[in-house]
Protein backbone atom coordinates (compact mmCIF):
# COMPACT_ATOMS: atom_id res chain seq x y z
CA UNK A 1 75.89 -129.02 78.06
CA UNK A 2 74.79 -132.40 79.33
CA UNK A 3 72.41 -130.30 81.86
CA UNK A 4 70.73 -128.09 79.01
CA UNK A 5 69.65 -131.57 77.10
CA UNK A 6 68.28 -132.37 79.87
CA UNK A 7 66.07 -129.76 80.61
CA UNK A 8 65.00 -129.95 77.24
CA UNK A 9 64.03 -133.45 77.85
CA UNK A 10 62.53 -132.60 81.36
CA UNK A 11 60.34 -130.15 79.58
CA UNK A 12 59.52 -131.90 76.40
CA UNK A 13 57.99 -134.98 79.05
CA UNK A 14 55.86 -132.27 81.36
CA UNK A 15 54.78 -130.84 78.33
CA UNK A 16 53.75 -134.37 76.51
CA UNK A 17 51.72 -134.95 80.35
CA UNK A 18 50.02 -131.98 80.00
CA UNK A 19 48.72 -132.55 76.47
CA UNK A 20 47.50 -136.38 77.33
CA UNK A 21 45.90 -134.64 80.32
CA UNK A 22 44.43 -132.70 78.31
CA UNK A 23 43.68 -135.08 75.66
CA UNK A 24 42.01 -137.17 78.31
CA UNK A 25 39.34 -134.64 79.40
CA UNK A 26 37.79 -134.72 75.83
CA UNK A 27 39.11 -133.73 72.30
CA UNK A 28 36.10 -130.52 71.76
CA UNK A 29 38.38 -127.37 70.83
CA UNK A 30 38.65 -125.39 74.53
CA UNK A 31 40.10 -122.31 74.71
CA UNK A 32 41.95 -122.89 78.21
CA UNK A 33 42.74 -126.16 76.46
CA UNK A 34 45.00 -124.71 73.45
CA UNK A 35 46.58 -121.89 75.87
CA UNK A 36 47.45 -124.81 77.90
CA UNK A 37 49.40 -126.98 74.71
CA UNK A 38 50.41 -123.80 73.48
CA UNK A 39 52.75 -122.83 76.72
CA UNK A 40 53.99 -126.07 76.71
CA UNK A 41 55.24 -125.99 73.51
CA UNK A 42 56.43 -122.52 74.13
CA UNK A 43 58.27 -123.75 76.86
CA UNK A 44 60.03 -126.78 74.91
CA UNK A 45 61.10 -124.06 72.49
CA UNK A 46 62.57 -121.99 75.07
CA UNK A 47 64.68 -125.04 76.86
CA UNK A 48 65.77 -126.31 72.96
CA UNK A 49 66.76 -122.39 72.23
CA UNK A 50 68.94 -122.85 75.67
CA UNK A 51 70.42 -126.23 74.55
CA UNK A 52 71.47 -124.59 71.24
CA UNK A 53 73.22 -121.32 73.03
CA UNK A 54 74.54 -122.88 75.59
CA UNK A 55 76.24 -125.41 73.60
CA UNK A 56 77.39 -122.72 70.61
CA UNK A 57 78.59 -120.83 73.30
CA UNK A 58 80.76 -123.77 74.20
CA UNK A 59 81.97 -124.16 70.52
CA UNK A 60 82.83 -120.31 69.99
CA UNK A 61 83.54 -119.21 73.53
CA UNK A 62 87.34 -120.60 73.67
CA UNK A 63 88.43 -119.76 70.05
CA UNK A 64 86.60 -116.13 70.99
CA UNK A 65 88.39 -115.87 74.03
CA UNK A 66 92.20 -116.65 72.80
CA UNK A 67 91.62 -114.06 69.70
CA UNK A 68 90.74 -111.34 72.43
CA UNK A 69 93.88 -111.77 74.53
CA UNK A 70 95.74 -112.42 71.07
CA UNK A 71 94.45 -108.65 70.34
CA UNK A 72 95.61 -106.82 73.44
């Protein structure tokens, strides 16, 4: 679990780099520039949708797993 927030974290700071990069160049609407932000954010959503399975899957996966060998 502790590796998931992580990764979120990892990705949340390359994406913040990319967008002051970006930032830096000049502010004019690009359209390289908003693919660019727009990936990154994609790709924070992806590592926080990883931190939230992995750790439901933590929460769930025991009391899941004792009610299947309960049931055979």
């Amino acid at each position: 679990m502790i590796a998931s927030v992580l990764l979120a974290f990892v990705v949340e700071l390359l994406n913040s780099s990319v967008e002051a990069a970006i930032d830096r160049i000049g502010l004019d609407t690009h359209r390289l520039s908003k693919r660019a932000k727009d990936l990154g954010s994609a790709a924070v959503l992806m590592a926080l949708l990883r931190c939230w399975r992995s750790t439901w899957g933590l929460i769930t996966l025991p009391p899941l797993i004792r009610w299947y060998q309960h049931a055979t």
